[in-house]
Protein backbone atom coordinates (compact mmCIF):
# COMPACT_ATOMS: atom_id res chain seq x y z
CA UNK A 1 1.32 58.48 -37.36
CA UNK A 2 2.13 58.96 -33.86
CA UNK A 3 2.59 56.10 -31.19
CA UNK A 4 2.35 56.79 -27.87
CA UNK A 5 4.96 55.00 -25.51
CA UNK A 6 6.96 54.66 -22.51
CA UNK A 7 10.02 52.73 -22.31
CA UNK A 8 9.10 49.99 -19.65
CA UNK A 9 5.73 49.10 -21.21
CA UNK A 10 5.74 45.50 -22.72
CA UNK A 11 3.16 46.15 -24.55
CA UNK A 12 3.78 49.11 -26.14
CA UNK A 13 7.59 47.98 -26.57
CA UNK A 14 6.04 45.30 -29.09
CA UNK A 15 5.02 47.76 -31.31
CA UNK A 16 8.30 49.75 -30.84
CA UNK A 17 10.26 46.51 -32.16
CA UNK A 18 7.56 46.61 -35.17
CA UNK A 19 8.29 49.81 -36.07
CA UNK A 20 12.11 49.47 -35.56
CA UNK A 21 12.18 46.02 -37.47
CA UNK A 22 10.06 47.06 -40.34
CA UNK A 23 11.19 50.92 -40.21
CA UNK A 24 7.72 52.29 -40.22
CA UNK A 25 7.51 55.94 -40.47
CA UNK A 26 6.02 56.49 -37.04
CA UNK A 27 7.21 58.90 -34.73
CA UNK A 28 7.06 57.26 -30.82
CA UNK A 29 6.84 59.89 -28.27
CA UNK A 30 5.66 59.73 -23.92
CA UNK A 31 2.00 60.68 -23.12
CA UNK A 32 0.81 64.02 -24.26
CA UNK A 33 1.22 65.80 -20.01
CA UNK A 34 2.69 62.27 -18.90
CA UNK A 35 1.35 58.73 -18.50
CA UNK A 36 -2.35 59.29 -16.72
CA UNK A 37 -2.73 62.63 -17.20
CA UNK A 38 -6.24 64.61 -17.87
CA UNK A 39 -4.78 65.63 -21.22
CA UNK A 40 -3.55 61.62 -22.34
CA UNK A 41 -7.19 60.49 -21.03
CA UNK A 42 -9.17 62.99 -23.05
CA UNK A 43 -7.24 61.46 -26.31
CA UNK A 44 -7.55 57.84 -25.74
CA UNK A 45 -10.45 55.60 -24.31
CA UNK A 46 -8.33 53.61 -22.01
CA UNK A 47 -6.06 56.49 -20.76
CA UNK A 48 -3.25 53.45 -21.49
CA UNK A 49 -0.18 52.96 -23.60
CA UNK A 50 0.88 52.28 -26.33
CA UNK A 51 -1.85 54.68 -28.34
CA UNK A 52 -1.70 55.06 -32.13
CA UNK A 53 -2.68 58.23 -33.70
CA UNK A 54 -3.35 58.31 -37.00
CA UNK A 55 -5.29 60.16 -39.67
CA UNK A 56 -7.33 61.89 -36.91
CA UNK A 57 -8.22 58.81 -34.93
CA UNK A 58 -6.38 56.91 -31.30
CA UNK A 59 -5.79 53.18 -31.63
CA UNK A 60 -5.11 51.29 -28.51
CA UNK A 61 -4.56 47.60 -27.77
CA UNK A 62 -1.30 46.35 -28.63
CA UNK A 63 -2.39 43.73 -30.78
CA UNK A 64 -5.05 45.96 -32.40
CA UNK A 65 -2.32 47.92 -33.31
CA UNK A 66 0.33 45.73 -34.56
CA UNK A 67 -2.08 43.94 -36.86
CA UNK A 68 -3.04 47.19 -38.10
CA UNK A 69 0.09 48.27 -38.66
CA UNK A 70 0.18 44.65 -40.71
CA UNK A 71 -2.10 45.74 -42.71
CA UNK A 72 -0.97 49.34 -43.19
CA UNK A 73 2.20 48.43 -44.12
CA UNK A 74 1.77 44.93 -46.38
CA UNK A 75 5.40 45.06 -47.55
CA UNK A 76 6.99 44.98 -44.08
CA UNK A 77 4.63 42.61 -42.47
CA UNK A 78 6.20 39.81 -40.10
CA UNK A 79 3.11 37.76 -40.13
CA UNK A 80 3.03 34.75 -42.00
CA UNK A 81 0.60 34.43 -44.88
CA UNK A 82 -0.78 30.67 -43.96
CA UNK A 83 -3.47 31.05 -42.02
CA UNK A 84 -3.17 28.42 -39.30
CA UNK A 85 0.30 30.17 -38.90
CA UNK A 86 -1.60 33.32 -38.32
CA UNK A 87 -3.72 31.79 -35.95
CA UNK A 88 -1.26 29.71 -33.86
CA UNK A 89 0.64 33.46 -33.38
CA UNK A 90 -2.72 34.80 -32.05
CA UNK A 91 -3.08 31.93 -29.80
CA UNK A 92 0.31 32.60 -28.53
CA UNK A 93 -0.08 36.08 -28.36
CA UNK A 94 -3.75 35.77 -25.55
CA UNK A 95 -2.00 33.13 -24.04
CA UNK A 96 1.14 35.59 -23.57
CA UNK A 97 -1.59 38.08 -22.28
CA UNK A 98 -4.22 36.45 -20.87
CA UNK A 99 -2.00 33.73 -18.56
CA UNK A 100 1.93 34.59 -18.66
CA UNK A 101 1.30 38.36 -18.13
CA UNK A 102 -1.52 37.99 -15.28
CA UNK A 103 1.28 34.97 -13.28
CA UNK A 104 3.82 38.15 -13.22
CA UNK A 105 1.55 40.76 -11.93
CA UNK A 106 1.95 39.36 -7.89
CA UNK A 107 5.60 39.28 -8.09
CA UNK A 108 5.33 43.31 -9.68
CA UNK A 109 2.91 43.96 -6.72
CA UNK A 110 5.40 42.32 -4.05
CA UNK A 111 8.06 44.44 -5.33
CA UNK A 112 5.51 47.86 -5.15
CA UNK A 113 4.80 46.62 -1.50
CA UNK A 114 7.69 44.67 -0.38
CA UNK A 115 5.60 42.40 2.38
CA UNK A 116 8.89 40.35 2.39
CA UNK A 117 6.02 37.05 2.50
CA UNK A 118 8.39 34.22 1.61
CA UNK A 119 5.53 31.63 1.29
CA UNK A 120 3.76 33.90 -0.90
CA UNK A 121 6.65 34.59 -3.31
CA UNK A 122 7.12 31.18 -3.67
CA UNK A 123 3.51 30.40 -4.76
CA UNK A 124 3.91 33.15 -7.15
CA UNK A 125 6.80 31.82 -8.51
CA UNK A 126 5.26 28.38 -9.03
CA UNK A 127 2.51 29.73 -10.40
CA UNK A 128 4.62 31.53 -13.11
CA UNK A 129 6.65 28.24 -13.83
CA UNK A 130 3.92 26.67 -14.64
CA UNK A 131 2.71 29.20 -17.29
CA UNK A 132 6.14 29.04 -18.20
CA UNK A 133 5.87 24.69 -19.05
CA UNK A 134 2.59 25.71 -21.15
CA UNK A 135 4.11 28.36 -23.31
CA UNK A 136 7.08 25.85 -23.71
CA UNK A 137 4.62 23.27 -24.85
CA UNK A 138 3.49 25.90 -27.75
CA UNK A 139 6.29 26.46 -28.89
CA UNK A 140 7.19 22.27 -29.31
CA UNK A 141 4.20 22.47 -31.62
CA UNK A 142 5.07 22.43 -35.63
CA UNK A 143 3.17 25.54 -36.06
CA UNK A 144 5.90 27.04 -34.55
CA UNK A 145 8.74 29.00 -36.18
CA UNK A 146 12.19 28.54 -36.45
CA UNK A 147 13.76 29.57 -32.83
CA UNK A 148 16.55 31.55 -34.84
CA UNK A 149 14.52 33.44 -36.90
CA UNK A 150 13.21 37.06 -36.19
CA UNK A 151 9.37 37.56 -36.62
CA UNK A 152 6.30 38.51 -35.85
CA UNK A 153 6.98 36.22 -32.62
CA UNK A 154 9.41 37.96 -31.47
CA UNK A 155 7.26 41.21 -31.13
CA UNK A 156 4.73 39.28 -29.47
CA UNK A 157 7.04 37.39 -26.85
CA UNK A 158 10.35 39.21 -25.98
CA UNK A 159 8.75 42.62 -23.94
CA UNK A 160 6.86 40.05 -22.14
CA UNK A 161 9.92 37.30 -21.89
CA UNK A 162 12.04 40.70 -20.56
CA UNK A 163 10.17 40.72 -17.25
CA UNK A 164 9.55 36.92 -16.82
CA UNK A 165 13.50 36.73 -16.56
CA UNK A 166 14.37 39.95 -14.84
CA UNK A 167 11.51 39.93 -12.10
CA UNK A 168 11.78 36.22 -10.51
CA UNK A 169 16.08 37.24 -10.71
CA UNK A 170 15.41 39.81 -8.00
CA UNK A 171 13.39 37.33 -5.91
CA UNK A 172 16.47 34.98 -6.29
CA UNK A 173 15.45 32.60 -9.13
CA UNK A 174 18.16 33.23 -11.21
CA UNK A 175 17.38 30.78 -13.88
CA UNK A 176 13.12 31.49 -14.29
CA UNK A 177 13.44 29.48 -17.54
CA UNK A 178 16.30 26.54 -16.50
CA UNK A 179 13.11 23.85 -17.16
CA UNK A 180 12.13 25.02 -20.79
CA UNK A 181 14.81 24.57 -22.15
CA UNK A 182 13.05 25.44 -25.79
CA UNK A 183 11.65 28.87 -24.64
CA UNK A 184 15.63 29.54 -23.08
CA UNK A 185 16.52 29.21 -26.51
CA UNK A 186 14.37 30.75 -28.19
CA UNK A 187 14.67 34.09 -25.76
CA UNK A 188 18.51 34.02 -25.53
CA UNK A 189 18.42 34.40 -29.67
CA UNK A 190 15.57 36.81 -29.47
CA UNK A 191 17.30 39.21 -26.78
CA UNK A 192 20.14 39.40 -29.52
CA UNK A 193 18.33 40.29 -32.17
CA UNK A 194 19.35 43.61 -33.85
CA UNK A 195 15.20 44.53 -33.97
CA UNK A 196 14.69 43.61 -30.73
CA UNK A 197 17.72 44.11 -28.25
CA UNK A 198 17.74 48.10 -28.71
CA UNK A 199 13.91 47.89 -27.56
CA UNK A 200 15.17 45.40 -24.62
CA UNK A 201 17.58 48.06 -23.97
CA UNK A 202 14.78 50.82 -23.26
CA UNK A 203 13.05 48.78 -20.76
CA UNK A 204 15.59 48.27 -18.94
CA UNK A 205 16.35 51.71 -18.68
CA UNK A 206 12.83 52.38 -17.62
CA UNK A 207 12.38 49.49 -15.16
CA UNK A 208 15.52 51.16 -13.53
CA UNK A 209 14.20 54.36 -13.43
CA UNK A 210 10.65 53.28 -12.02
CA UNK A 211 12.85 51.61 -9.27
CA UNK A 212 14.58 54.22 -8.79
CA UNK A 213 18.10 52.28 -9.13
């Protein structure tokens, strides 16, 4: 199996920590002629990362992927076996993609454009705080796992989490997460985490280099 990858994708760095955590025998590799390419496009229907090859067939869709890769690989999974745990973690995980993800995209586009619209940051930045209150409010549920335990969570969460707190920083909201003070905790133990800090690592690298800094 093959997964295809670059190091500032959040989504495909959740599979990376999957594969690091459970130490899958996948090899991770860049686009086939670069992210976009003619040659990438022709192998996958969305042209997008992170890809999975495997016996002869392209998986896409992070989550698609990382269940599969559940399923694949039964003694390494990090999902729990209760189902309404299951469930709550796929809740978490649209929510992640369908709300948090979607608030950051303005602030990325500001930064691409640099408008320098004050008013318009701000809104952003509201906006994101309040997707920010609901994810806290998920994670005050019982359903929820321990904050200091790695899991299936963390994959899920932490590529995500990585921008949420880097991206308002350069706007000059230091402290994004200052008024959950449950999701703080839970990302400051993540971002340690021997499965997930190396992958925290690489996007940081590659957010740098798609600066340019």
């Amino acid at each position: 199996m093959k997964l295809y990858s670059v190091p500032h994708s959040p989504y495909a760095s959740r599979i990376r920590i999957q594969i690091l955590a459970g130490k899958l025998p996948i090899e991770v590799a860049a686009p086939e002629g670069g992210l976009g390419s003619e040659s990438f496009k022709a192998m996958t229907p969305t042209g997008k990362v992170p890809a999975l090859e495997v016996d002869g067939s392209t998986l896409v869709e992070s989550a698609a992927i990382m269940e599969f890769l559940e399923e694949r690989f039964p003694e390494q999974a990090l999902m729990p076996t209760d189902p309404l745990q299951r469930a709550w973690l796929r809740s978490v995980g649209r929510f992640t993609d369908l709300d948090l993800a979607q608030a950051l995209f303005p602030l990325f586009l500001e930064l691409k454009l640099k408008s320098g619209d004050s008013e318009a940051i701000a809104k952003n930045l509201d906006a994101l705080k309040a997707r920010l209150a609901t994810l806290e409010k998920f994670l005050s549920q019982p359903l929820a796992p321990a904050l200091s335990e790695f899991g299936f969570l963390d994959c899920l969460l932490a590529p995500t989490l990585f921008y949420v707190v880097k991206v308002p920083a350069i706007f000059g909201e230091a402290d994004i997460l200052s008024a959950t003070p449950l999701l703080k905790q839970w990302w400051h133990a993540a971002a340690e985490r021997k499965q997930v800090a190396p992958v925290l690592d690489e996007m940081s690298a590659g957010l740098a280099a798609m600066m340019g800094s």
